[in-house]
Protein backbone atom coordinates (compact mmCIF):
# COMPACT_ATOMS: atom_id res chain seq x y z
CA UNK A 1 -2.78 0.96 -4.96
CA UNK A 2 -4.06 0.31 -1.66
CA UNK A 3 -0.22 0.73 -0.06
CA UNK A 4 -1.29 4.61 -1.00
CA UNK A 5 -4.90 4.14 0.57
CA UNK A 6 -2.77 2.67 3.80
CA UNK A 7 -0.47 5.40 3.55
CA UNK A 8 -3.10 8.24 3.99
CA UNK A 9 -5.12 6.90 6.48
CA UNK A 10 -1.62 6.12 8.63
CA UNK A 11 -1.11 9.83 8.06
CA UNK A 12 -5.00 11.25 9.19
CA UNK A 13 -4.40 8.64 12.38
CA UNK A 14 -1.16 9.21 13.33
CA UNK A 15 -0.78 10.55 16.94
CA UNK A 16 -4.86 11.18 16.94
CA UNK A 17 -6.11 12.17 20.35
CA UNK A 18 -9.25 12.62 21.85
CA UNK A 19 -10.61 15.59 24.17
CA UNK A 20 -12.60 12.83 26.14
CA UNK A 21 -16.73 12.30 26.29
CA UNK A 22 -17.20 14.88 28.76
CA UNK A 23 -15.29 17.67 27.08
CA UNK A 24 -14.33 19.40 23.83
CA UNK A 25 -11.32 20.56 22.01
CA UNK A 26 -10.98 24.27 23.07
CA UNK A 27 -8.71 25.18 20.21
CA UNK A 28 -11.34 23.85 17.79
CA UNK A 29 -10.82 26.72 14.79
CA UNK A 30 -7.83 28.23 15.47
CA UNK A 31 -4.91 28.22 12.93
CA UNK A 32 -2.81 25.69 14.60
CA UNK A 33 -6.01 23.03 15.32
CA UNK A 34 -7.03 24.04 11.01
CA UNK A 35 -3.57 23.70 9.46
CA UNK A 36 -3.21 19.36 9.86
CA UNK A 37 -6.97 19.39 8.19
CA UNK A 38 -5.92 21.25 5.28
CA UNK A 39 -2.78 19.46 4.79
CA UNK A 40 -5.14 16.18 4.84
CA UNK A 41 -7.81 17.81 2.68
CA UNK A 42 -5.08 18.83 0.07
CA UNK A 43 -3.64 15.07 0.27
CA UNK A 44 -7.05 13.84 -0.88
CA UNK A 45 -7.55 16.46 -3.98
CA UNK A 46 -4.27 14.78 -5.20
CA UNK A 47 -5.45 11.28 -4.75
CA UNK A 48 -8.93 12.18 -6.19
CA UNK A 49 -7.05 13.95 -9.84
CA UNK A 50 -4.67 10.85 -9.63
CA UNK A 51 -7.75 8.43 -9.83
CA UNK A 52 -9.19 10.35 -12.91
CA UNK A 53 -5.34 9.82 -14.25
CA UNK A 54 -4.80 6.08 -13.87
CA UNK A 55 -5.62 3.00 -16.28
CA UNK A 56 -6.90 1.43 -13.97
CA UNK A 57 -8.29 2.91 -10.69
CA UNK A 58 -8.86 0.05 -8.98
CA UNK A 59 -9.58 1.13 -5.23
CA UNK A 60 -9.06 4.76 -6.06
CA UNK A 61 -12.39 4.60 -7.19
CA UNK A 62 -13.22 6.01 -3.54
CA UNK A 63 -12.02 9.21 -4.71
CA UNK A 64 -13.09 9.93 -7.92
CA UNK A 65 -16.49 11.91 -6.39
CA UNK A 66 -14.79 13.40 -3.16
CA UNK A 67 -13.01 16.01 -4.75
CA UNK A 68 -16.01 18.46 -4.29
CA UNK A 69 -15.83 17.59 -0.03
CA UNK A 70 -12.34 18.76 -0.23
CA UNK A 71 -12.89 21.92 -1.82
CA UNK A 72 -16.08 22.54 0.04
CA UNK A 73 -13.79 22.61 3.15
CA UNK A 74 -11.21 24.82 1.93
CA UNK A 75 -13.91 27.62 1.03
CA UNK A 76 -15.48 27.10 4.80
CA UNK A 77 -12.01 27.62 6.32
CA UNK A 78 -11.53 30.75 3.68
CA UNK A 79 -14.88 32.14 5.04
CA UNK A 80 -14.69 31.64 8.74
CA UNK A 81 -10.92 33.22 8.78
CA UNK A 82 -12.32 36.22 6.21
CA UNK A 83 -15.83 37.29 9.00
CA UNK A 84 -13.22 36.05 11.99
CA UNK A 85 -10.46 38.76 10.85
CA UNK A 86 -13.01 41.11 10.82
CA UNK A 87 -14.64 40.32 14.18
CA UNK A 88 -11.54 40.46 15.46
CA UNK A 89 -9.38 43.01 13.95
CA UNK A 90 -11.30 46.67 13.18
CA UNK A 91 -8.47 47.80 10.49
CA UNK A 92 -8.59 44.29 8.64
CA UNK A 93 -9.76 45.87 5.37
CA UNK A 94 -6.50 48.63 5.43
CA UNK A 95 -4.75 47.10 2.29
CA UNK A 96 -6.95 43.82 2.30
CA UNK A 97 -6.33 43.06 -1.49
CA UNK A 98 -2.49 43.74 -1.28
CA UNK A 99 -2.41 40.99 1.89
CA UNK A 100 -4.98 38.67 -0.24
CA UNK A 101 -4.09 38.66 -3.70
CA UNK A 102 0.01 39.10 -3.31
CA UNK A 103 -0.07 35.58 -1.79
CA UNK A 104 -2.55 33.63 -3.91
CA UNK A 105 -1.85 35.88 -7.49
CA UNK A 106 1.94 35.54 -7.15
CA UNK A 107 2.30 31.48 -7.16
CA UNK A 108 -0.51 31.12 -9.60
CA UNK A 109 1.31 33.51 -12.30
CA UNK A 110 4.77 31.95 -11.54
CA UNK A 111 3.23 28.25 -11.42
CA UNK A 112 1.81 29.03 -15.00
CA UNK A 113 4.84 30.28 -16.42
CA UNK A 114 6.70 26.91 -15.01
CA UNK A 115 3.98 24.75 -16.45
CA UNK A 116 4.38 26.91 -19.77
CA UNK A 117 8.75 25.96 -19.46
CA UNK A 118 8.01 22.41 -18.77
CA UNK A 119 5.91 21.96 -21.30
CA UNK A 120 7.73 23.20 -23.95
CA UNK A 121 10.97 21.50 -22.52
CA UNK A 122 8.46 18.18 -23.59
CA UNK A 123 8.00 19.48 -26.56
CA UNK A 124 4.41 21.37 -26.98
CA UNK A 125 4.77 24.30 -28.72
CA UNK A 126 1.94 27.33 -28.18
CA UNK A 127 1.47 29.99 -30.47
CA UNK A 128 1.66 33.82 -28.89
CA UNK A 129 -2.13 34.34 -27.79
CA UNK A 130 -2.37 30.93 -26.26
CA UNK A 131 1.10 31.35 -24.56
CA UNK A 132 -0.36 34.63 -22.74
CA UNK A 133 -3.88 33.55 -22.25
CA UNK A 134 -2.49 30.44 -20.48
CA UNK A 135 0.59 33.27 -18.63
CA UNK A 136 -2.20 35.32 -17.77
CA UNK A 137 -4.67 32.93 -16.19
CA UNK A 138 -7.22 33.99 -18.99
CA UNK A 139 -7.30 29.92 -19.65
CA UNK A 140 -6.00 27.53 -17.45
CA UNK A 141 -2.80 25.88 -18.33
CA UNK A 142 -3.39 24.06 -14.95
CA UNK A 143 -6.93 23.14 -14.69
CA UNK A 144 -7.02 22.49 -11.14
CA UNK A 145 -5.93 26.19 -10.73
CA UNK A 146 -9.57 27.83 -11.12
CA UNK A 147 -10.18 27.60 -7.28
CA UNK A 148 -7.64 30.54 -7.45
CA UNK A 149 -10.13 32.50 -9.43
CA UNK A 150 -12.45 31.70 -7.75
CA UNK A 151 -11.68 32.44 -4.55
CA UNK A 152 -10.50 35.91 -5.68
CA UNK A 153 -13.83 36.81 -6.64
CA UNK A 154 -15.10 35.28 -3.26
CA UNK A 155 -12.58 37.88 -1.30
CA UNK A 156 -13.43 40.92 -3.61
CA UNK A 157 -17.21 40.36 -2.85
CA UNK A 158 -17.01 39.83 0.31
CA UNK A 159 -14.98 43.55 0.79
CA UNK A 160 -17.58 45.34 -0.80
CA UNK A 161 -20.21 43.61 0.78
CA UNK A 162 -18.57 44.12 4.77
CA UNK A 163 -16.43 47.12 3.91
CA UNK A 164 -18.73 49.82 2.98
CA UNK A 165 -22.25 48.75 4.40
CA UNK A 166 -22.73 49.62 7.99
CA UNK A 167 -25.62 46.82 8.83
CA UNK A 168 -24.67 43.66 8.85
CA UNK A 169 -27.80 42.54 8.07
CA UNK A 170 -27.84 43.96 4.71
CA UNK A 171 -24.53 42.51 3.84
CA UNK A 172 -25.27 38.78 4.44
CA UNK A 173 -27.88 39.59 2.12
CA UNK A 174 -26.03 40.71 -0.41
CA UNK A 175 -23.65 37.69 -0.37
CA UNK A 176 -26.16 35.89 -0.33
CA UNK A 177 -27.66 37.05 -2.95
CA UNK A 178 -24.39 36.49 -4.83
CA UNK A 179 -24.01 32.81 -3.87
CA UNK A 180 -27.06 32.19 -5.97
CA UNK A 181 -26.39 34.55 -8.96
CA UNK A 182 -22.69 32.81 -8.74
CA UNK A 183 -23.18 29.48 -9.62
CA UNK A 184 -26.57 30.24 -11.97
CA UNK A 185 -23.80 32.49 -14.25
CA UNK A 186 -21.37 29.72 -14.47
CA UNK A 187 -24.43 27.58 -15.20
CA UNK A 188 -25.95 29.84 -17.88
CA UNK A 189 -22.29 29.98 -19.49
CA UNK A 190 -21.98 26.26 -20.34
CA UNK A 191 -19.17 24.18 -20.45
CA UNK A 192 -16.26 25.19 -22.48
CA UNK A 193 -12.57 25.53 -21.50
CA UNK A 194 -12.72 29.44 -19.92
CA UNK A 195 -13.27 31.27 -16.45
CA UNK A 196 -16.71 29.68 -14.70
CA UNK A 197 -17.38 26.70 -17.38
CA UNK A 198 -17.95 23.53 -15.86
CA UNK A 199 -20.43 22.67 -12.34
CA UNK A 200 -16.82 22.41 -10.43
CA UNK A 201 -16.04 26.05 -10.22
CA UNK A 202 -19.33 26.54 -8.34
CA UNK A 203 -20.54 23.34 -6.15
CA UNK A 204 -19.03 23.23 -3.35
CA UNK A 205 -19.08 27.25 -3.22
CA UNK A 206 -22.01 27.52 -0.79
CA UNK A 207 -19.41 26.97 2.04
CA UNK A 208 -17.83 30.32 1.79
CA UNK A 209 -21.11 31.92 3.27
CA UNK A 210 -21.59 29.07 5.23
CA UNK A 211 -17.94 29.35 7.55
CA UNK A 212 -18.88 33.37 7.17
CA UNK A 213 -21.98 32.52 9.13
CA UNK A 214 -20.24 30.02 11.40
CA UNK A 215 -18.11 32.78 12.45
CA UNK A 216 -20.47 35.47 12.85
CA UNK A 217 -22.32 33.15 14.86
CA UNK A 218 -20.33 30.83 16.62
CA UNK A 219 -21.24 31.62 20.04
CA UNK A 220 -24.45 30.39 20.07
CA UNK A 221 -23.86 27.90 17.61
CA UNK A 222 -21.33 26.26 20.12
CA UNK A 223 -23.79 26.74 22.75
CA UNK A 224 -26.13 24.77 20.66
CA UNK A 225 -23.76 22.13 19.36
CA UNK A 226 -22.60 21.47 23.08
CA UNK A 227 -25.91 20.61 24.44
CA UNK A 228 -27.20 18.06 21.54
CA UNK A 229 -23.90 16.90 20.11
CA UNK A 230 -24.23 13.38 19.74
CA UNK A 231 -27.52 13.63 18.15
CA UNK A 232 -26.36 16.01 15.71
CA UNK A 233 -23.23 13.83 15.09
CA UNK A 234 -25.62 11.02 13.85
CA UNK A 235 -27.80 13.62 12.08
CA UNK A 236 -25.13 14.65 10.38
CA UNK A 237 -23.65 11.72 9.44
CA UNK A 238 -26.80 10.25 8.11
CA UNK A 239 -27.74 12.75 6.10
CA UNK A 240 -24.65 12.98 4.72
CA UNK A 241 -24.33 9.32 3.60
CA UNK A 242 -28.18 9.66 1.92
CA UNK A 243 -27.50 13.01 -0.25
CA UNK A 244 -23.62 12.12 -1.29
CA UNK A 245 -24.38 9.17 -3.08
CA UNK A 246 -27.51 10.89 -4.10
CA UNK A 247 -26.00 13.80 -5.52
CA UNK A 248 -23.30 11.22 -7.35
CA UNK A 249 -26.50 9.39 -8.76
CA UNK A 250 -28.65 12.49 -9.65
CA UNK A 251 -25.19 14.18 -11.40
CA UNK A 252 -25.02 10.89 -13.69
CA UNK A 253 -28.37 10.96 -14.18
CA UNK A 254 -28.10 14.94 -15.83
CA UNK A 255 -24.70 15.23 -17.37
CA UNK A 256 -25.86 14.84 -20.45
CA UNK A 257 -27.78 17.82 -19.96
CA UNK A 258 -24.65 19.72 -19.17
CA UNK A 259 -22.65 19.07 -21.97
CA UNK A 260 -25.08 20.85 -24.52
CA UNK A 261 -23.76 23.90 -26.34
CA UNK A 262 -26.77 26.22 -25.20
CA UNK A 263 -28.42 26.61 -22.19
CA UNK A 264 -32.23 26.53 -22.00
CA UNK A 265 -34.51 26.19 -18.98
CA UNK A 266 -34.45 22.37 -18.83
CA UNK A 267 -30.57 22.05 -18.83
CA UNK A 268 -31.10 25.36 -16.06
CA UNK A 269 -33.42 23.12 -13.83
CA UNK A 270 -31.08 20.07 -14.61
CA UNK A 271 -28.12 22.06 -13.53
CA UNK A 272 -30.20 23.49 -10.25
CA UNK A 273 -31.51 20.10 -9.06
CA UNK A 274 -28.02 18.66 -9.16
CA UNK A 275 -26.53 21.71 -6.91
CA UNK A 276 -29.17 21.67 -4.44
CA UNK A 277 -28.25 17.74 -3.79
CA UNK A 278 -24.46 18.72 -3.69
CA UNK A 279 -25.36 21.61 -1.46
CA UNK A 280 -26.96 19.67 1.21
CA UNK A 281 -24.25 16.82 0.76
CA UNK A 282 -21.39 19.25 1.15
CA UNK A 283 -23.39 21.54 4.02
CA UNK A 284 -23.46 17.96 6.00
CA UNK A 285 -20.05 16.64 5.52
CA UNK A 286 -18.93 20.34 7.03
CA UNK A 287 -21.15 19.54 9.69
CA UNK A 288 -19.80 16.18 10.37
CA UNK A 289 -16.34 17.07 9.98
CA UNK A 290 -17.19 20.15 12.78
CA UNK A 291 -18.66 18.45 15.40
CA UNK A 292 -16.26 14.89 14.85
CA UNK A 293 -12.44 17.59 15.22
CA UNK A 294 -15.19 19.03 18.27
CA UNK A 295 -13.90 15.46 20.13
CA UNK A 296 -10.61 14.51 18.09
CA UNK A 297 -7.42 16.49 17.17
CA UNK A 298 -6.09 15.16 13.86
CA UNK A 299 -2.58 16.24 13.98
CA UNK A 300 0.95 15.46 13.78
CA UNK A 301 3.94 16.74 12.31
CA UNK A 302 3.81 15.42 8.70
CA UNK A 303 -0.11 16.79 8.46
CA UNK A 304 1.07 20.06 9.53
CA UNK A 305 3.69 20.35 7.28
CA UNK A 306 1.41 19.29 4.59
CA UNK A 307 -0.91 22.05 5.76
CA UNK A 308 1.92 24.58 5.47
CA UNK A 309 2.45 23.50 1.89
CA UNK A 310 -1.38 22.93 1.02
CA UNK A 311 -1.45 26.21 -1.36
CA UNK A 312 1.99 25.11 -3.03
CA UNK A 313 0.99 21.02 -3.58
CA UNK A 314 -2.19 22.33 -4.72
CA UNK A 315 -0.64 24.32 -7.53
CA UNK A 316 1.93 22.21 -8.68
CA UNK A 317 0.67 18.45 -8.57
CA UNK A 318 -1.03 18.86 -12.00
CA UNK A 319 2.11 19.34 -13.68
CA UNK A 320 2.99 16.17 -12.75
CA UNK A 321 -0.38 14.55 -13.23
CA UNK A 322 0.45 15.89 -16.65
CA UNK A 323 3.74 15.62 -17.73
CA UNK A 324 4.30 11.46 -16.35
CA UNK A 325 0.85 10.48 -18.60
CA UNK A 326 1.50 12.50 -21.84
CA UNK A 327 2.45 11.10 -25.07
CA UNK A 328 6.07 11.49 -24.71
CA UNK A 329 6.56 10.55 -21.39
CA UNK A 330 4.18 7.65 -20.37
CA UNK A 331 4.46 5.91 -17.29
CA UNK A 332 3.23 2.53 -17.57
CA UNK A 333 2.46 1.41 -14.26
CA UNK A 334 0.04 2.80 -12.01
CA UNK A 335 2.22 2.41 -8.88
CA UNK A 336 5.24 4.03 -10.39
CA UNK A 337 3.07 6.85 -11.58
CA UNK A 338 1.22 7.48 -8.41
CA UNK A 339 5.06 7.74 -6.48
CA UNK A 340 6.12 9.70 -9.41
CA UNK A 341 3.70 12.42 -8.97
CA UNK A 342 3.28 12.26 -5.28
CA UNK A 343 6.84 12.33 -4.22
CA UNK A 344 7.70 14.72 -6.93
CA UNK A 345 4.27 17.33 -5.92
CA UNK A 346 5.35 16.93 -2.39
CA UNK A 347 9.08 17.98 -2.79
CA UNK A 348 8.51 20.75 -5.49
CA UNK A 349 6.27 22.39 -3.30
CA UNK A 350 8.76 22.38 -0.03
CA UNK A 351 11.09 23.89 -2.58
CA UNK A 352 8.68 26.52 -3.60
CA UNK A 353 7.23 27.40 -0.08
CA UNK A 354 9.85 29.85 0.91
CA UNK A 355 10.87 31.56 -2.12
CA UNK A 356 7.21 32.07 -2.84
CA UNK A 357 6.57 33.56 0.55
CA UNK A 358 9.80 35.18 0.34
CA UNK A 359 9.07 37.10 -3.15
CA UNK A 360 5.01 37.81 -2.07
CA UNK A 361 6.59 39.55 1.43
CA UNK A 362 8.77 41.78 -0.62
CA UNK A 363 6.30 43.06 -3.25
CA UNK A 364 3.57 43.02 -0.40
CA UNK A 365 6.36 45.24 1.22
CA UNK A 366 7.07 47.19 -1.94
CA UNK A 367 3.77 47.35 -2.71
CA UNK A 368 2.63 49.16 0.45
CA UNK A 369 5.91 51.82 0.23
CA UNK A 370 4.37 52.90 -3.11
CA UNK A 371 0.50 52.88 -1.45
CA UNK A 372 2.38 54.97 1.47
């Protein structure tokens, strides 16, 4: 299992450079500097289901906890690119929800029905509410899928909050506000196999607001992050490696709490206590991860096409994780598994990537005739 640990690292490393001490990278944000991290990001959320897959983990141990650093980027990036549209582009919100949910609400219905075919091909057999609760996305056929969700409910917020409110001011408050009625909903509803059950769909969600603050302020923040970099670089590093393991350690410490049926105020404290560590370990990482792609450019042409396919390998790598460790197909060996579902994740999702974009650009297109 380390040839896979080798394997990823090669890949993050590969034709690294380095904007020198004196300097930064100028591009640091844009689309093209974003897309390798992603792809790398996305890598790492496979590696981290695998290691909750395999007999025996072994040194994929690493990534049974990082899951939540992953995710925590992919809402920054989904924040920053949201307020940075709108800085940017004054008729961003004409047809927002046609541009935003086509893409992500397209793959995630066909993706279910495919996991739906496959499984019955294997031979599981649904009865007709299941079969359209799991069609519909009202329960997950793919459990990794809920980011979908929630990200959804992240974009749809964050229109009425920016769309229809003149002061600014008032509508970072209101997100805000919503970042802390979020996750106390999902932790008032329990755990249980439906929409907002369970402490992933909500801790690493602080870092939507936090890139939609990063872009509203990045001019002085870069101003700021220039002058005192390398102290903040430690800082951030530091704190990071205290509250991660922390957060690991307190989580252990209060699951029990979190698997009760009913929710009363000491498995509501348990539950807060827990997210405020993840918070700060999360915030941190972002802040690492910022100011260390500030000096080096993590990129080549395998990360980037990674990155292109980040939405697609996200989507489709549980049905492997799935399928290759069920009870009628049951791949032994760790190794052989691991290929299995990498290689397989990583070529159904080239497949997918243009007929997916192809079919969201025509009903995005179809979509807007009939708005029209």
């Amino acid at each position: 299992m380390y040839f896979f640990i080798l394997i990823l690292l090669f890949i993050l490393l590969f034709q690294v450079s380095s904007s020198g001490p004196e300097h930064f990278q100028e591009e640091h944000f844009t689309k093209n500097f974003e897309l390798p991290l992603r792809g790398f990001f996305t890598l790492v959320i496979v590696y981290h289901h695998l290691s909750q897959y395999l007999d025996n983990p072994g040194p994929f141990r690493v990534f049974l906890e990082v899951g939540i650093l992953c995710v925590a980027a992919f809402f920054f990036y989904s924040g920053y690119g949201l307020m940075k549209s709108v800085l940017t582009n004054k008729n961003y919100f004409h047809h927002f929800f046609l541009r935003r949910y086509i893409k992500i609400f397209v793959p995630f219905f066909i993706c279910n029905a495919l996991y739906l075919f496959v499984y019955y091909l294997t031979g599981d057999r649904y009865g007709l509410k299941l079969s359209l609760e799991y069609l519909s996305g009202i329960q997950l056929i793919n459990p990794q899928s809920w980011y979908i969700i929630v990200i959804a409910l992240f974009y749809f917020v964050f229109f009425l909050s920016f769309r229809f409110i003149r002061k600014k001011g008032i509508s970072f408050l209101l997100l805000g506000i919503f970042q802390i009625v979020f996750p106390t909903y999902c932790m008032a509803k329990g755990p249980g196999i439906y929409w907002f059950q369970g402490e992933w769909w909500f801790n690493s969600s602080s870092l939507f607001f936090i890139g939609i603050l990063m872009a509203q302020f990045e001019k002085p923040i870069m101003k700021f992050t220039r002058k005192w970099y390398y102290w903040l670089l430690l800082l951030s590093a530091g704190t990071f490696l205290y509250f991660f393991p922390k957060s690991v350690q307190v989580l252990d410490q209060i699951e029990p709490l979190l698997t009760n049926e009913h929710i009363f105020v000491k498995e509501m404290i348990g539950n807060w206590i827990c997210f405020i560590w993840q918070t700060i370990a999360v915030i941190n990482f972002m802040i690492f991860v910022f100011l260390l792609t500030l000096k080096i450019r993590f990129s080549n042409k395998f990360l980037s096409f990674l990155g292109t396919r980040s939405f697609e390998i996200y989507l489709i790598h549980g049905l492997f994780l799935e399928v290759f460790r069920s009870d009628r197909f049951y791949i032994q060996s760790d190794f052989l598994y691991t290929t299995a579902v990498l290689v397989l994740s990583l070529g159904c999702a080239s497949l997918m990537y243009y007929p997916f974009k192809m079919i969201s650009r025509k009903l995005e297109e179809y979509s807007l005739q009939l708005y029209s």
